[in-house]
PDB file of N, CA and C in Angstrom:
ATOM      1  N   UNK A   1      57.606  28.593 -34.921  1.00  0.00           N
ATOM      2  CA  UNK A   1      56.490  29.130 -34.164  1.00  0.00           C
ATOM      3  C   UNK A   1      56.363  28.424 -32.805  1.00  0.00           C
ATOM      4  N   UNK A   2      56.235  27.057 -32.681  1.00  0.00           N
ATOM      5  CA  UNK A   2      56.524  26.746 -31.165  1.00  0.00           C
ATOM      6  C   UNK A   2      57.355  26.695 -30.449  1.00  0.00           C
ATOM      7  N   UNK A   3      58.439  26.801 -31.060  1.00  0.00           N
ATOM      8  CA  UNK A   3      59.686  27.134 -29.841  1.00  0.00           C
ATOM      9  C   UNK A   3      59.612  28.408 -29.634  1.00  0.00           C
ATOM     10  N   UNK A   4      59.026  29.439 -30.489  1.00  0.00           N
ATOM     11  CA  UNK A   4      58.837  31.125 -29.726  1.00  0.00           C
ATOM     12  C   UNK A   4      57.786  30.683 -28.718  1.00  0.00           C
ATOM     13  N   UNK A   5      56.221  29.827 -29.216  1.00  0.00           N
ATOM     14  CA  UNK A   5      55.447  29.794 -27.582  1.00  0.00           C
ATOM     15  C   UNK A   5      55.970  29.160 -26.179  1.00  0.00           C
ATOM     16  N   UNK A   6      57.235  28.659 -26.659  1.00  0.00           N
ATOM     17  CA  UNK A   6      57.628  27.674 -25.401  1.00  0.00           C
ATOM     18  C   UNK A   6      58.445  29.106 -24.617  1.00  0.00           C
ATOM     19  N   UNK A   7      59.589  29.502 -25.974  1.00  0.00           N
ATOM     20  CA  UNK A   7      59.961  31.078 -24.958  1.00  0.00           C
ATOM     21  C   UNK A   7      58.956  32.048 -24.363  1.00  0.00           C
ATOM     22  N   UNK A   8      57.874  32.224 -25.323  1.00  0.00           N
ATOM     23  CA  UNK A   8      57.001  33.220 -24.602  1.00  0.00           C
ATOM     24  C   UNK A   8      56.839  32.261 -22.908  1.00  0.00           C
ATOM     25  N   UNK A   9      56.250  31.117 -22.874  1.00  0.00           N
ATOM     26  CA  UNK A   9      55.719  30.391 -22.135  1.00  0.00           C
ATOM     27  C   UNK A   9      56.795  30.328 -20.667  1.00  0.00           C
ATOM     28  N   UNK A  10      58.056  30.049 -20.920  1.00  0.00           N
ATOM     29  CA  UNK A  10      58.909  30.429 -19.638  1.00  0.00           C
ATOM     30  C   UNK A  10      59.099  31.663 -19.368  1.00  0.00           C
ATOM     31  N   UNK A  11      59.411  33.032 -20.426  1.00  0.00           N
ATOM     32  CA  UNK A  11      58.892  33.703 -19.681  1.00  0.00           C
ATOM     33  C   UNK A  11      58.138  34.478 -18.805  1.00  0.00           C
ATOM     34  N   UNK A  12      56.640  34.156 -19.306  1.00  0.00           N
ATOM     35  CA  UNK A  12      55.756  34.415 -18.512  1.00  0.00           C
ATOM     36  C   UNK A  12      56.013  33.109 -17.324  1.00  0.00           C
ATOM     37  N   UNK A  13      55.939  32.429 -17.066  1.00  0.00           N
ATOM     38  CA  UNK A  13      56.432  31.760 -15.766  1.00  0.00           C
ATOM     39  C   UNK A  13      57.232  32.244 -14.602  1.00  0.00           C
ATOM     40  N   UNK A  14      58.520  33.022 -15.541  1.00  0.00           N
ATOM     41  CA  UNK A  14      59.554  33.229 -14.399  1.00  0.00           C
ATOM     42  C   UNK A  14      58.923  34.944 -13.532  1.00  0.00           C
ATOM     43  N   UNK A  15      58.173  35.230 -14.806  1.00  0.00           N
ATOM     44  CA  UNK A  15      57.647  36.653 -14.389  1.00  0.00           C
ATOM     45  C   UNK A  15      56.484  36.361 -13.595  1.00  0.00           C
ATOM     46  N   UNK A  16      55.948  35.155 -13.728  1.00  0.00           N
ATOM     47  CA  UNK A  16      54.846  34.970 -12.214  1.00  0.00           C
ATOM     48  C   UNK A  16      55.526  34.877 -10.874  1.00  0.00           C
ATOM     49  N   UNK A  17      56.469  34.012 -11.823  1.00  0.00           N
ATOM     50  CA  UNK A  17      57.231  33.455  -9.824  1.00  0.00           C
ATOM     51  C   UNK A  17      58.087  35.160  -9.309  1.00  0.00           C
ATOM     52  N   UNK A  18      58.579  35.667 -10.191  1.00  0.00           N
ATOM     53  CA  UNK A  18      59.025  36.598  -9.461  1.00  0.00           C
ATOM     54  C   UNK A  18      58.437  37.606  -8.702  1.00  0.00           C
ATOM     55  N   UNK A  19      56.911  37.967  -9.126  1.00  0.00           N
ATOM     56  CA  UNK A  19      55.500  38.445  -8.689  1.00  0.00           C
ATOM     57  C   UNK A  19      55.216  37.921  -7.912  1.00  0.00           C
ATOM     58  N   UNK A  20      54.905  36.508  -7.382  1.00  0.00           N
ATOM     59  CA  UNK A  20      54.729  35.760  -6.512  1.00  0.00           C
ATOM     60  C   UNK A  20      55.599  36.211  -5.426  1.00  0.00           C
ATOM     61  N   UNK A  21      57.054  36.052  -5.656  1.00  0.00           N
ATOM     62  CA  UNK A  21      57.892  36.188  -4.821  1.00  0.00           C
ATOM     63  C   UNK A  21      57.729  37.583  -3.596  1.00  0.00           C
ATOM     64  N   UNK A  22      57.606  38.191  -4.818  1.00  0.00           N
ATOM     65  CA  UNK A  22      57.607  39.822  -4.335  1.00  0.00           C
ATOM     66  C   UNK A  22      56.210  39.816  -3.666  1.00  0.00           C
ATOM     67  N   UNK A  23      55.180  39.736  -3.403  1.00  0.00           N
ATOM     68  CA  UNK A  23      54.434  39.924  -2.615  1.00  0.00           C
ATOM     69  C   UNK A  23      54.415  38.919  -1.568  1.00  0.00           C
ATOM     70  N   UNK A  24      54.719  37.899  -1.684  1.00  0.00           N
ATOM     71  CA  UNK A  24      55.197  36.924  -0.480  1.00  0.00           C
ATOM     72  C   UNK A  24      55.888  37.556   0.553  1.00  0.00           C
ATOM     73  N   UNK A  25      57.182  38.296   0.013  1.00  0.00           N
ATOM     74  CA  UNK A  25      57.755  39.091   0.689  1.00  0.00           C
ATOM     75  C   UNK A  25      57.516  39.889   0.947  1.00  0.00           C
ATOM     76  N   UNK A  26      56.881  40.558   0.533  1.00  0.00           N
ATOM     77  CA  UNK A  26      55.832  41.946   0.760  1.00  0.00           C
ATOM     78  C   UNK A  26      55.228  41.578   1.996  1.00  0.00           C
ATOM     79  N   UNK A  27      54.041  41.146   1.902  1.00  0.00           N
ATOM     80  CA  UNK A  27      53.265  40.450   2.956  1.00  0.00           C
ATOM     81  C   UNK A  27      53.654  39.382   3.818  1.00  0.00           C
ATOM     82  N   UNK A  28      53.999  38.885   4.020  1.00  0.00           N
ATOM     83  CA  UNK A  28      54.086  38.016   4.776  1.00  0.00           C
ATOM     84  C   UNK A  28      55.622  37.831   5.813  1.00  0.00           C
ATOM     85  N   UNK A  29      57.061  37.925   5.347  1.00  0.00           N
ATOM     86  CA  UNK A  29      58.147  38.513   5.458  1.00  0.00           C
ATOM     87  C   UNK A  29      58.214  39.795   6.373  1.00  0.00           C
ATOM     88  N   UNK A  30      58.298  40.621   5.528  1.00  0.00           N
ATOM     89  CA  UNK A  30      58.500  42.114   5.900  1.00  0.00           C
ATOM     90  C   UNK A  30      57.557  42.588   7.403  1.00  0.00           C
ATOM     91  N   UNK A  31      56.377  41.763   6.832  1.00  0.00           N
ATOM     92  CA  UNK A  31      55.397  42.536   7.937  1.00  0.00           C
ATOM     93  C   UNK A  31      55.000  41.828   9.111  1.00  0.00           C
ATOM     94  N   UNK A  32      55.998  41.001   9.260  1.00  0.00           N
ATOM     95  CA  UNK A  32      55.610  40.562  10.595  1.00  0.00           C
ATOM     96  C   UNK A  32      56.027  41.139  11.609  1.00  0.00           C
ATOM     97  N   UNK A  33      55.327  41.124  12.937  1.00  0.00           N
ATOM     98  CA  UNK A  33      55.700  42.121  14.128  1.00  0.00           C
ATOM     99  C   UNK A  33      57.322  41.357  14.762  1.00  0.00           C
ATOM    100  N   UNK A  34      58.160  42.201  15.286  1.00  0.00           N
ATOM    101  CA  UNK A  34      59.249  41.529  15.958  1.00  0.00           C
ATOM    102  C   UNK A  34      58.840  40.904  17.148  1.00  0.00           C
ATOM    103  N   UNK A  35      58.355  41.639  17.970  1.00  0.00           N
ATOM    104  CA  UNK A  35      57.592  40.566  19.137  1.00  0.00           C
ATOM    105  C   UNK A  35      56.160  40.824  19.306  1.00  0.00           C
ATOM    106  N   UNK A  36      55.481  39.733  20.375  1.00  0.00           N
ATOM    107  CA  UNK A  36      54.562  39.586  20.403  1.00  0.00           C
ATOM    108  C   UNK A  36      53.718  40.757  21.166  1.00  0.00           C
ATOM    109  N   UNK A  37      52.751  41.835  21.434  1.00  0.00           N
ATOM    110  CA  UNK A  37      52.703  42.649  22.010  1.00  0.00           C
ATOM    111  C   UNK A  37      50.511  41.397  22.671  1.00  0.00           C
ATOM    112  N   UNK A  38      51.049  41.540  24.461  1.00  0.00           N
ATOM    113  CA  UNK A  38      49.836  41.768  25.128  1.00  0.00           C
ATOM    114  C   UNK A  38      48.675  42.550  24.911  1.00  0.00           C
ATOM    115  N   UNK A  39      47.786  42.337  25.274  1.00  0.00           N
ATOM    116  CA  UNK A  39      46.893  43.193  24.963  1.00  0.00           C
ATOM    117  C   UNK A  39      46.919  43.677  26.781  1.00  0.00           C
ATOM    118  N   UNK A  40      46.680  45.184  26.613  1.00  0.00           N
ATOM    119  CA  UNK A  40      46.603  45.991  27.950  1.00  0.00           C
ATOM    120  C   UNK A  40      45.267  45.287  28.833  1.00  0.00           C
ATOM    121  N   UNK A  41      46.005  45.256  30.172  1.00  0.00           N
ATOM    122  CA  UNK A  41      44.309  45.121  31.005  1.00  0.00           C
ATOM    123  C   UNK A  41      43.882  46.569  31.537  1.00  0.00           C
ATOM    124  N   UNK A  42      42.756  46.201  31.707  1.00  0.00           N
ATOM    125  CA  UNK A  42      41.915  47.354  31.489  1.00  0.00           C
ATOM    126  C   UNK A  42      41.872  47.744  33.768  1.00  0.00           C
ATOM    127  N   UNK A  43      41.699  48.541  33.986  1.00  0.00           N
ATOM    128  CA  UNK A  43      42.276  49.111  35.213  1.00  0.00           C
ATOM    129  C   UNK A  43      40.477  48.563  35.872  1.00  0.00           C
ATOM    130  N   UNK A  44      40.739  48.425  37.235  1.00  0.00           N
ATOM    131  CA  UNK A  44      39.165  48.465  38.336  1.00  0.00           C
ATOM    132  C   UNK A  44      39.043  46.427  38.253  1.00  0.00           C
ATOM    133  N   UNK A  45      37.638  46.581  38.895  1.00  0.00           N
ATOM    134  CA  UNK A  45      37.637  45.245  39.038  1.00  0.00           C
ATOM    135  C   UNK A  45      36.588  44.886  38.358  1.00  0.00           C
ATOM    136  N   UNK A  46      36.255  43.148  37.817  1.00  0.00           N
ATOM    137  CA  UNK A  46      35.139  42.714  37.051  1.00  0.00           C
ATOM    138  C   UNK A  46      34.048  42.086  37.926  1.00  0.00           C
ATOM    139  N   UNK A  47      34.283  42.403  39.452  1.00  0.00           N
ATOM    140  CA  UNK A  47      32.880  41.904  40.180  1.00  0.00           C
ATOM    141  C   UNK A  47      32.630  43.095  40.745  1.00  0.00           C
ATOM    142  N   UNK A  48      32.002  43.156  41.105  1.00  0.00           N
ATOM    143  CA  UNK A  48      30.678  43.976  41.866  1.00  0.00           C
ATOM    144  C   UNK A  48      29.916  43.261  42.843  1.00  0.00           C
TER     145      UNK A  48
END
């Protein structure tokens, strides 16, 4: 019986880290912009 909870026990581990993994990469990886984009200036002048 405890060497099946120790198997249950790594595999739920490796199945976190691989969950982990995958949204790491999901988010954070994948979705970053390639370059940096300015923000537009806006046209006319700010005095008066």
């Amino acid at each position: 019986m405890e060497t099946f909870l120790e198997i249950l026990r790594e595999v739920l581990k490796g199945m976190g880290r691989e969950v982990c993994a995958y949204f790491f990469r999901k988010n954070v990886l994948e979705d970053r912009k390639t370059t940096l984009r300015r923000r537009k200036q806006k046209g006319g002048s700010d005095k008066i």
